[in-house]
C-alpha atoms as a PDB file:
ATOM      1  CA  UNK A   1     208.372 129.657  90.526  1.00  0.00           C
ATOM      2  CA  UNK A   2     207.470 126.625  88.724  1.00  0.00           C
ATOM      3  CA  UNK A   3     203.492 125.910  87.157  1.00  0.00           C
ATOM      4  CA  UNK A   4     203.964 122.929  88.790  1.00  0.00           C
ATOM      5  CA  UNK A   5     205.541 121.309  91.624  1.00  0.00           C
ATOM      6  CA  UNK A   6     208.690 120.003  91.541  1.00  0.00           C
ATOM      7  CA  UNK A   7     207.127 116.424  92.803  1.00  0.00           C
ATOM      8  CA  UNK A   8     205.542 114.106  90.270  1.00  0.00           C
ATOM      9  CA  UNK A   9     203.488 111.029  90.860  1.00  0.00           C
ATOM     10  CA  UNK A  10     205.085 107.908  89.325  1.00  0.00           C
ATOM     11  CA  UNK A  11     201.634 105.564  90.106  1.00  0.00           C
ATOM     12  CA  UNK A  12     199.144 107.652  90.245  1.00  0.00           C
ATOM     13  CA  UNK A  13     195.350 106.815  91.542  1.00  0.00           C
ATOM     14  CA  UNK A  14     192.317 107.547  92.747  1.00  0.00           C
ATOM     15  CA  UNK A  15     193.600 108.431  96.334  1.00  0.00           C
ATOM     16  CA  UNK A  16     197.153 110.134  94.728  1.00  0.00           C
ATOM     17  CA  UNK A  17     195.910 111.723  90.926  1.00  0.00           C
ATOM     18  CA  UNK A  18     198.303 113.301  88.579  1.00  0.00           C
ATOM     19  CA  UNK A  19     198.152 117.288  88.380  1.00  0.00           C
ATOM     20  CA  UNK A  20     195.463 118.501  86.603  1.00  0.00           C
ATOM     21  CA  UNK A  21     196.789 120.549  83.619  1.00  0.00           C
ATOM     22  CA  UNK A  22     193.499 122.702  83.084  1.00  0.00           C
ATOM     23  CA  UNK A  23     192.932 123.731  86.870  1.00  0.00           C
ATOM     24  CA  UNK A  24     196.681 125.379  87.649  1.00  0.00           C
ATOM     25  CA  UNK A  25     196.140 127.255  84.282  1.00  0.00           C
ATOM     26  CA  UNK A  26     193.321 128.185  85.737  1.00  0.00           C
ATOM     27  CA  UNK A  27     195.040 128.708  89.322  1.00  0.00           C
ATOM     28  CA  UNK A  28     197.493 130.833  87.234  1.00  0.00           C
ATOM     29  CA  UNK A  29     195.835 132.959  84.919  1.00  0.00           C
ATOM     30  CA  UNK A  30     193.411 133.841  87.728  1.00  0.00           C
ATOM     31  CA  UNK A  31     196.191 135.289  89.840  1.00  0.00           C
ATOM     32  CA  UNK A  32     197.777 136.998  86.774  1.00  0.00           C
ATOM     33  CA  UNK A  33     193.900 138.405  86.338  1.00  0.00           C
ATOM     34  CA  UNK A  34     193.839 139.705  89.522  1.00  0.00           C
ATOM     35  CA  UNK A  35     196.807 141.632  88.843  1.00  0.00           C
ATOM     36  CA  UNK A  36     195.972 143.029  85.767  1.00  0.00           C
ATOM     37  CA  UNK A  37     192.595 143.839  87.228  1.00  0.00           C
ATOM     38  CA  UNK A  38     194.207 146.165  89.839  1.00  0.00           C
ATOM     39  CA  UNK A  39     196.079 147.739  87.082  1.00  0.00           C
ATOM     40  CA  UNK A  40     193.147 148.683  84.770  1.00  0.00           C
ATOM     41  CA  UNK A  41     191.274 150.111  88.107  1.00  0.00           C
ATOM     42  CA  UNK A  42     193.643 152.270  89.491  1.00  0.00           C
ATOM     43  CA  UNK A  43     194.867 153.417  85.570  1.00  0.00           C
ATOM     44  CA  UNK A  44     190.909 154.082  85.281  1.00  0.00           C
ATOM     45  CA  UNK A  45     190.980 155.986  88.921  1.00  0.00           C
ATOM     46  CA  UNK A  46     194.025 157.972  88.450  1.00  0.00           C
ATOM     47  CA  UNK A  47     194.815 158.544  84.848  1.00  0.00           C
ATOM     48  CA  UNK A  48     192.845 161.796  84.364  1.00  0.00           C
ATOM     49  CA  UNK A  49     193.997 163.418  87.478  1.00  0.00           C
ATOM     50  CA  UNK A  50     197.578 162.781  86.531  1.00  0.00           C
ATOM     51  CA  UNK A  51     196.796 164.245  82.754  1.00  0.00           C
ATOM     52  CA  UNK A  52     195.244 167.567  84.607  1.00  0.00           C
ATOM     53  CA  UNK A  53     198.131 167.611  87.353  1.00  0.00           C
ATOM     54  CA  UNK A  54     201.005 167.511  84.252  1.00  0.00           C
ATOM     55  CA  UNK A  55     201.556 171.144  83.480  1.00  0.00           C
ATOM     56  CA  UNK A  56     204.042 170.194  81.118  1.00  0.00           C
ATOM     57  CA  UNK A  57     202.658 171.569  77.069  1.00  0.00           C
ATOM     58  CA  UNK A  58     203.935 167.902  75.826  1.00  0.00           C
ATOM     59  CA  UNK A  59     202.809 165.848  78.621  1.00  0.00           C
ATOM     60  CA  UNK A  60     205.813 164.533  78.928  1.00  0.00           C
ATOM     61  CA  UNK A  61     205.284 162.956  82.742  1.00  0.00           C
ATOM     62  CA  UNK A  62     201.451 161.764  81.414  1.00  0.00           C
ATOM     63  CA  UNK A  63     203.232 159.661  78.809  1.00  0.00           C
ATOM     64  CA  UNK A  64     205.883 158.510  81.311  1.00  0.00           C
ATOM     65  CA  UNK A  65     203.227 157.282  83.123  1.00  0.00           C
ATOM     66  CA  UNK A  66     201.099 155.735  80.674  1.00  0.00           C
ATOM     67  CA  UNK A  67     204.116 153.619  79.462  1.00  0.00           C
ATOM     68  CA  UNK A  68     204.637 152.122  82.366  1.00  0.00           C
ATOM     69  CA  UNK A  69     201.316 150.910  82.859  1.00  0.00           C
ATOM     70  CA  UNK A  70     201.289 149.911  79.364  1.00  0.00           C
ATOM     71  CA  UNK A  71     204.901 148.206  80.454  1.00  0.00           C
ATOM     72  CA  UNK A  72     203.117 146.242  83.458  1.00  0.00           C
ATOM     73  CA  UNK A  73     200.342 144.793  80.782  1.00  0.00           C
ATOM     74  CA  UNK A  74     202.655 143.688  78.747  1.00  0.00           C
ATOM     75  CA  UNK A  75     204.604 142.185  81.693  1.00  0.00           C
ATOM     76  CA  UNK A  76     201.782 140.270  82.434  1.00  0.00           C
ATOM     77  CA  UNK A  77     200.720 138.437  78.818  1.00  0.00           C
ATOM     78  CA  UNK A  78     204.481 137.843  78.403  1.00  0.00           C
ATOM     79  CA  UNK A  79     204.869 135.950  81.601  1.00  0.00           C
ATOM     80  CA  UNK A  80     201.351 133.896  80.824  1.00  0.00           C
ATOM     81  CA  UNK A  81     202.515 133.393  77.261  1.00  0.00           C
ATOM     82  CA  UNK A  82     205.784 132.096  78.089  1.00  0.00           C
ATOM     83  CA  UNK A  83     204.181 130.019  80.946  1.00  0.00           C
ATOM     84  CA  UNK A  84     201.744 128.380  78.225  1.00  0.00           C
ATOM     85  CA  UNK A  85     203.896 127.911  75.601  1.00  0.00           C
ATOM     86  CA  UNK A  86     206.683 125.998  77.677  1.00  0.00           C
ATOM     87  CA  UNK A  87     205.062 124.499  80.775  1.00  0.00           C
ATOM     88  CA  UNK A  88     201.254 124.205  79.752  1.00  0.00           C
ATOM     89  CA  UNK A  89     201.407 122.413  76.266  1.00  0.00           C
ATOM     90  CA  UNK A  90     204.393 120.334  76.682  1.00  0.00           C
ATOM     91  CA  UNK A  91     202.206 118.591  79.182  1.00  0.00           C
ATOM     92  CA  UNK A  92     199.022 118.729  78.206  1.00  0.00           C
ATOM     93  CA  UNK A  93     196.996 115.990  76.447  1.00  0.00           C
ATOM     94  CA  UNK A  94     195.328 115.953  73.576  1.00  0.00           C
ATOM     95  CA  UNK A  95     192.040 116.203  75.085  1.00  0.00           C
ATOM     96  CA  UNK A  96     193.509 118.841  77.689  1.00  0.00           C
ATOM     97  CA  UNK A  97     195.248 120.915  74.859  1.00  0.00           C
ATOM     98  CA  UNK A  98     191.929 122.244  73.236  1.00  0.00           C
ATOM     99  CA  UNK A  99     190.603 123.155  76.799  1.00  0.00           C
ATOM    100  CA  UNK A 100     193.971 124.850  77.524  1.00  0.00           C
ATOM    101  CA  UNK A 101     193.392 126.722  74.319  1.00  0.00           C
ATOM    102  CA  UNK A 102     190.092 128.100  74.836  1.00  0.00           C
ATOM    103  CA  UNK A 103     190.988 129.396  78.694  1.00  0.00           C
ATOM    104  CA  UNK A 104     194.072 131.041  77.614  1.00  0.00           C
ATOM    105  CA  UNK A 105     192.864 132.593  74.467  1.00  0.00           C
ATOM    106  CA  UNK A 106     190.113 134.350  76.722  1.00  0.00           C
ATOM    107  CA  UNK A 107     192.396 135.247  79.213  1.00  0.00           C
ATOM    108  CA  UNK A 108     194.619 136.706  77.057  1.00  0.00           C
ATOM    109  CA  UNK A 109     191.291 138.465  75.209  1.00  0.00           C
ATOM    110  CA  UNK A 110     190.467 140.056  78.266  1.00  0.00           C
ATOM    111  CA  UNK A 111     193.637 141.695  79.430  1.00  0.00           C
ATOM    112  CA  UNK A 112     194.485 142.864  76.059  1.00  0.00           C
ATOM    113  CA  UNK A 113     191.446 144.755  76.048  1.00  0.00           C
ATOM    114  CA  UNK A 114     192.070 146.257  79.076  1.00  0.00           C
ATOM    115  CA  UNK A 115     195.444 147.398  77.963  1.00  0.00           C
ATOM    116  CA  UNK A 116     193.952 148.876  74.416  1.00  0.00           C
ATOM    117  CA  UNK A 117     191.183 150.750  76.395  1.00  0.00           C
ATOM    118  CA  UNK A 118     192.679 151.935  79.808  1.00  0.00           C
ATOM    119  CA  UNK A 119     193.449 155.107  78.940  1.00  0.00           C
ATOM    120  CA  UNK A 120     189.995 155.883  76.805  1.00  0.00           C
ATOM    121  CA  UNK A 121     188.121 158.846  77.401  1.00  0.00           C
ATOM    122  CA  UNK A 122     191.625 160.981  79.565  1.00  0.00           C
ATOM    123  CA  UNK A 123     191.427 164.276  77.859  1.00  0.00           C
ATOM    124  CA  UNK A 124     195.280 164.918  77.555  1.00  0.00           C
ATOM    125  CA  UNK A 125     194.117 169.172  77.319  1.00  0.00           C
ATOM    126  CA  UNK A 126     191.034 171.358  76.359  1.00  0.00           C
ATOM    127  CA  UNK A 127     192.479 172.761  73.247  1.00  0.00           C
ATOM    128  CA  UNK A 128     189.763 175.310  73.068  1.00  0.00           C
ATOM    129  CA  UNK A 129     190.641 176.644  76.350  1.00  0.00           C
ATOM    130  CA  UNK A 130     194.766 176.312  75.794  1.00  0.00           C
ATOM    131  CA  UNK A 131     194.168 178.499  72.764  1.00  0.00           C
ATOM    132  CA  UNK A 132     191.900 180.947  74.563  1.00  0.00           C
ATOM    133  CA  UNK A 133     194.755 181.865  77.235  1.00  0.00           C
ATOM    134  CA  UNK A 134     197.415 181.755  74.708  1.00  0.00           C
ATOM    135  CA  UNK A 135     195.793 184.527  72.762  1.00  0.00           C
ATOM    136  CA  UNK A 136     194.970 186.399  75.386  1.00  0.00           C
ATOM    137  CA  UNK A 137     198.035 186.536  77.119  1.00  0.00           C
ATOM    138  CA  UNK A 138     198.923 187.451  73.269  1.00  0.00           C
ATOM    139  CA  UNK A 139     196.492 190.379  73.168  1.00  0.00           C
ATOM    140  CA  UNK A 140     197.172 191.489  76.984  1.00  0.00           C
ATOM    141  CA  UNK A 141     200.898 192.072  75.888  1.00  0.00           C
ATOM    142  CA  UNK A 142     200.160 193.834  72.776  1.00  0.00           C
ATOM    143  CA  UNK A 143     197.794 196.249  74.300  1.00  0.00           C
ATOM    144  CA  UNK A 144     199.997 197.497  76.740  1.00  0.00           C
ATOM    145  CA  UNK A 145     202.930 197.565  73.808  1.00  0.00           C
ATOM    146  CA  UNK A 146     204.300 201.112  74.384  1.00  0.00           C
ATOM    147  CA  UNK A 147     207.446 203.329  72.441  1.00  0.00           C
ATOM    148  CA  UNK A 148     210.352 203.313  75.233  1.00  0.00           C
ATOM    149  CA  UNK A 149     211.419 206.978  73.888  1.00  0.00           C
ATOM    150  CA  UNK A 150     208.221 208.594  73.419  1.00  0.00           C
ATOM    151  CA  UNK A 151     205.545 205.988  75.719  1.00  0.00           C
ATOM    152  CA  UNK A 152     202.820 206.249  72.105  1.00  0.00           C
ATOM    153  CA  UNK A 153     200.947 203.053  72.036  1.00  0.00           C
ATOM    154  CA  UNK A 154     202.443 200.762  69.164  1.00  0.00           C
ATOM    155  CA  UNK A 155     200.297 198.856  67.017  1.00  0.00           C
ATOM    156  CA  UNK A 156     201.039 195.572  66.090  1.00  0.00           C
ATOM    157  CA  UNK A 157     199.196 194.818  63.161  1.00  0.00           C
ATOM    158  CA  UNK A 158     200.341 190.835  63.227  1.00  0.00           C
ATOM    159  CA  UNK A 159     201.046 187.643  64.961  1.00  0.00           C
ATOM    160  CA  UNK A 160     204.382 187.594  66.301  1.00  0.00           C
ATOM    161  CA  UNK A 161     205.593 184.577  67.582  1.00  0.00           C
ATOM    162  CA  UNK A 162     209.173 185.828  68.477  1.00  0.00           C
ATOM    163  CA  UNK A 163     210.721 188.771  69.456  1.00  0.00           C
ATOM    164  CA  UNK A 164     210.601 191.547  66.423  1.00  0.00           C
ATOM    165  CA  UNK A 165     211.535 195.552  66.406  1.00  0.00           C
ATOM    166  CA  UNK A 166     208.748 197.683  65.558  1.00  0.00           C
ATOM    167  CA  UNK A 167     209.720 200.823  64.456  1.00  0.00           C
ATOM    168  CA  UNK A 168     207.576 203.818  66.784  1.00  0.00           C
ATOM    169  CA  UNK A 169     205.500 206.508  63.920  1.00  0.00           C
ATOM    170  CA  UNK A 170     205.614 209.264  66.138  1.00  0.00           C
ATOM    171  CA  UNK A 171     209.658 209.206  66.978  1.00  0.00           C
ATOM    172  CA  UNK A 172     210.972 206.403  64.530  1.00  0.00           C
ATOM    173  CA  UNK A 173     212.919 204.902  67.842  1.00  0.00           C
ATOM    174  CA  UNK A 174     212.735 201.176  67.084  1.00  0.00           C
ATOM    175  CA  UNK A 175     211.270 199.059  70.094  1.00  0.00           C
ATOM    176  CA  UNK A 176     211.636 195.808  70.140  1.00  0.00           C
ATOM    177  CA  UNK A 177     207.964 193.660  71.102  1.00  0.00           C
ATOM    178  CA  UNK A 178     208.381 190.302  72.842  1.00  0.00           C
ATOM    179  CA  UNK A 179     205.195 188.404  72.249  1.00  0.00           C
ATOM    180  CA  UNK A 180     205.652 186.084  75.436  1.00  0.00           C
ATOM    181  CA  UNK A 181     206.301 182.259  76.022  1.00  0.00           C
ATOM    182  CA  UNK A 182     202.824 181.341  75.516  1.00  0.00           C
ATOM    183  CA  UNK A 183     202.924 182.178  72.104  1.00  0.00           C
ATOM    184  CA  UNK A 184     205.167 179.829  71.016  1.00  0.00           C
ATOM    185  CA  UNK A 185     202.346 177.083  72.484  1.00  0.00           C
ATOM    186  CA  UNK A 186     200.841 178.078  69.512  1.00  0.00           C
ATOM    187  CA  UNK A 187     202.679 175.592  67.259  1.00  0.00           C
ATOM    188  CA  UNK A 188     202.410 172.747  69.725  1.00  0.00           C
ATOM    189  CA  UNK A 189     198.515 172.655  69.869  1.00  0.00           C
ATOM    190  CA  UNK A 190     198.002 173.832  66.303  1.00  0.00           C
ATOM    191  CA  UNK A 191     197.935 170.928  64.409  1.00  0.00           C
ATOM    192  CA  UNK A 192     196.203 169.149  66.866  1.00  0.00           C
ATOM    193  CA  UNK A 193     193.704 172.081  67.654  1.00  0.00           C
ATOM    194  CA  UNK A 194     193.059 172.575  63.731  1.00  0.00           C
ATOM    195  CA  UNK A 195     191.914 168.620  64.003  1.00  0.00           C
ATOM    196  CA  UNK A 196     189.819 168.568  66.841  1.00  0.00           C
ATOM    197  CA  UNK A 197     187.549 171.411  64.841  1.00  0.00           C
ATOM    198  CA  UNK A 198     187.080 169.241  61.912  1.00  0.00           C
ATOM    199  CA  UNK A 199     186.807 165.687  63.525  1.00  0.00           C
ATOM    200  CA  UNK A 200     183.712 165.403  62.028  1.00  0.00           C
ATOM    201  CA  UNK A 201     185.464 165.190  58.778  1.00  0.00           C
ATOM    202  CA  UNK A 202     187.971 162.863  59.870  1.00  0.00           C
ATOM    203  CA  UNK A 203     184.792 160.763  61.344  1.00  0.00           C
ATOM    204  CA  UNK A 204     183.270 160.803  57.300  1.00  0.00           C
ATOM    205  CA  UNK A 205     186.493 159.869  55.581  1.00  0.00           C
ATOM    206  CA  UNK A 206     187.075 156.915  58.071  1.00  0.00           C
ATOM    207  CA  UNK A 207     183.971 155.647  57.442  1.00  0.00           C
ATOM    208  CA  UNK A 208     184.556 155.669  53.902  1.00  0.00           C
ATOM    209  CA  UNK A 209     187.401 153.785  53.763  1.00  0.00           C
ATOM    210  CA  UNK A 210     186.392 151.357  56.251  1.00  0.00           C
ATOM    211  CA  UNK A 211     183.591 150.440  53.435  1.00  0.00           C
ATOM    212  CA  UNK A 212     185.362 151.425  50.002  1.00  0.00           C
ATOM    213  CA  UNK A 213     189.129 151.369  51.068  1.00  0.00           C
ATOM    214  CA  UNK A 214     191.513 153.338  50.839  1.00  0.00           C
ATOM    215  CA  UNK A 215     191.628 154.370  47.194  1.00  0.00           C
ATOM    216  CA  UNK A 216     187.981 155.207  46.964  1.00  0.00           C
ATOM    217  CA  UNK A 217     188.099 157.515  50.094  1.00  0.00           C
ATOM    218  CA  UNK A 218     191.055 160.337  48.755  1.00  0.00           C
ATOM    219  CA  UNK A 219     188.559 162.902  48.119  1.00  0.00           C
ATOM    220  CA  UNK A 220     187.688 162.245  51.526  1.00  0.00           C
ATOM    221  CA  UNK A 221     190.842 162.401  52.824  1.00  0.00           C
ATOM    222  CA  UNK A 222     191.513 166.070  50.485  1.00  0.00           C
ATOM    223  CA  UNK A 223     188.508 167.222  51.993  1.00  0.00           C
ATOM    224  CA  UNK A 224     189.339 166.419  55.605  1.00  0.00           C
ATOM    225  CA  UNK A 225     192.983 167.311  55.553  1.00  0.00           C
ATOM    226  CA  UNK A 226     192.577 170.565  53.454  1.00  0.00           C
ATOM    227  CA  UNK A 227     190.380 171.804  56.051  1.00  0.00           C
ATOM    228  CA  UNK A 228     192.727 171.177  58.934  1.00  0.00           C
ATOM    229  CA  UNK A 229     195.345 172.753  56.914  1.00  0.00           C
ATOM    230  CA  UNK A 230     193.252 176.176  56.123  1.00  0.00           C
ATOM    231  CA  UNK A 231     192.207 175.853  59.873  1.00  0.00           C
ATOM    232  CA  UNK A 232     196.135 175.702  61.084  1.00  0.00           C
ATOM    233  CA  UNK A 233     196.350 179.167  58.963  1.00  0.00           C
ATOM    234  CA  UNK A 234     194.146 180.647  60.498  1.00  0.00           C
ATOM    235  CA  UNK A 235     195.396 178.912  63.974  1.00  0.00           C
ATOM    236  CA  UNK A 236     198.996 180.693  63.507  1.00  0.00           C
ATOM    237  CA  UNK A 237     199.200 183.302  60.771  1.00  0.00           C
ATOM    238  CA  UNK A 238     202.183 183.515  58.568  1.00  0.00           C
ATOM    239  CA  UNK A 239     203.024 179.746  58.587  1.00  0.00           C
ATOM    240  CA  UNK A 240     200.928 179.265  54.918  1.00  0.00           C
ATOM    241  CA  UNK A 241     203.250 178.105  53.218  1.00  0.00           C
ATOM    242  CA  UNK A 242     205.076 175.440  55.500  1.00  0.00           C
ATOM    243  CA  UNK A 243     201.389 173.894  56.194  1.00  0.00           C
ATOM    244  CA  UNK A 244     201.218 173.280  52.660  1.00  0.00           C
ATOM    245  CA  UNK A 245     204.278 171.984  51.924  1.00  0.00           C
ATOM    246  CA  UNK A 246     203.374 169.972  55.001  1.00  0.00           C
ATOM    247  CA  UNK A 247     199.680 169.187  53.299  1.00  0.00           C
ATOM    248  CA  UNK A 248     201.704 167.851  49.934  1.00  0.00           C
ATOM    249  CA  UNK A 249     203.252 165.525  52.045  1.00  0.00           C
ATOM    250  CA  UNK A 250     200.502 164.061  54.099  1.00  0.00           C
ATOM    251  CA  UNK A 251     198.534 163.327  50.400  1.00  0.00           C
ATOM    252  CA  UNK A 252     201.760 162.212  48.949  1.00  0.00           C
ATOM    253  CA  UNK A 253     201.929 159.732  51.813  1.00  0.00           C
ATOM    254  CA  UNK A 254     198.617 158.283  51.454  1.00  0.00           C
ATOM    255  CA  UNK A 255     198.711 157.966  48.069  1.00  0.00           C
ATOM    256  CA  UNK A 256     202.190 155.924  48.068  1.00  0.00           C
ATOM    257  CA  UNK A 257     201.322 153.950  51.500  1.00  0.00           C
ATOM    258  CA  UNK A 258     198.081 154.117  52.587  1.00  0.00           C
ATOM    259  CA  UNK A 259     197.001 152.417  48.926  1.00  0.00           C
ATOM    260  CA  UNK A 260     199.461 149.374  50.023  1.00  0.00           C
ATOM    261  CA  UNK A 261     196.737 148.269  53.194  1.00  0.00           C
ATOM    262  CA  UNK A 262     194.189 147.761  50.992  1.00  0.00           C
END
């Protein structure tokens, strides 16, 4: 559909006036607002209960669904910026053009805000509580861990997060303990888990770099990220030494990027 018709005045007048530039951008963005109002309501309305209602440990149909909103904002400041740029402008007048320029730049303002900020405040999981149930759906299976020759209770003195043999004291028969699906959880919430607990950090060495950059904020950043890292050891035993091998990397990162933003 064309911004404007396909009929244009060769005299016009009083009685018969040319089209007026400013109101169909107007006409048109409104109708595009509408739209994109819709979106951000029901995205407000329904995002949450979707989050809760994906059972899924990466949220895979969340995301799904969070693209394609994002997808339909996007549709929507690519069809008024392609509308502007090749049927507003070309016919606007000088006068008209800064006019043109203030209502779209709002426009666009306002729906890129919505599309930055629709998803704010959905609470993807309760870590705390995700951790809770994995360990003790952990604990529940060790407790009841018994010798299949003899039936002696077997202690398991660690965090297993695959299937091991544990050798029995009383008749040496070796049993083999499987720790349970939910265990393995453990490595997709632990990072993010280990975070969550020291966000207050994260909140400090933010600030600082916000005001100093990012340069003057690395002890910051050491102190922040060598907390989460302790925290993911205690999170999931017996990784130690691939968090900090992953910890090297994070501070080698900032120090080689990070230092090129400022």
């Amino acid at each position: 559909m064309a911004f404007f018709s396909g009929k244009k005045t060769s005299n016009p007048s009083p009685s018969n006036p040319p089209e007026d530039v400013i109101t169909r951008l107007q006409v048109f963005l409104d109708k595009l607002g509408v739209k994109a109002d819709e979106l951000y309501q029901e995205t407000k309305e329904n995002a949450q209960a979707i989050a809760d209602g994906d059972i899924d440990p990466y949220k895979r149909s969340f995301h799904q669904f969070k693209a394609g909103v994002i997808g339909q904002f996007q549709a929507l400041l690519q069809k008024a910026d392609s509308t502007y740029q090749t049927q507003v402008l070309p016919k606007a007048g000088l006068f008209e053009q800064t006019k043109v320029s203030v209502l779209y730049s709002k426009w666009h303002s306002k729906v890129l805000h919505q599309l930055t900020t629709a998803f704010d405040g959905v609470q993807l999981r309760d870590l705390e509580k995700e951790y809770r149930e994995i360990m003790d759906d952990y604990n529940q299976v060790k407790n009841n861990f018994h010798c299949s020759q003899c039936g002696g209770q077997l202690q398991i003195d660690q965090l297993y997060y695959i299937s091991a043999f544990v050798e029995c004291p009383h008749c040496k028969t070796q049993n083999t303990f499987h720790p349970g699906t939910k265990t393995r959880l453990l490595e997709v919430i632990c990072r993010d888990l280990a975070e969550f607990r020291h966000r207050d950090l994260k909140a400090a060495h933010e600030a600082q770099r916000q005001a100093k950059g990012a340069q003057e904020a690395l002890d910051s950043f050491i102190t922040y990220m060598r907390a989460v890292i302790d925290e993911m050891d205690r999170i999931q035993p017996g990784m130690e030494q691939q968090n900090e091998k992953f910890y090297q990397r994070l501070l080698y990162d900032y120090q080689r990027f990070e230092y090129l933003q400022d």
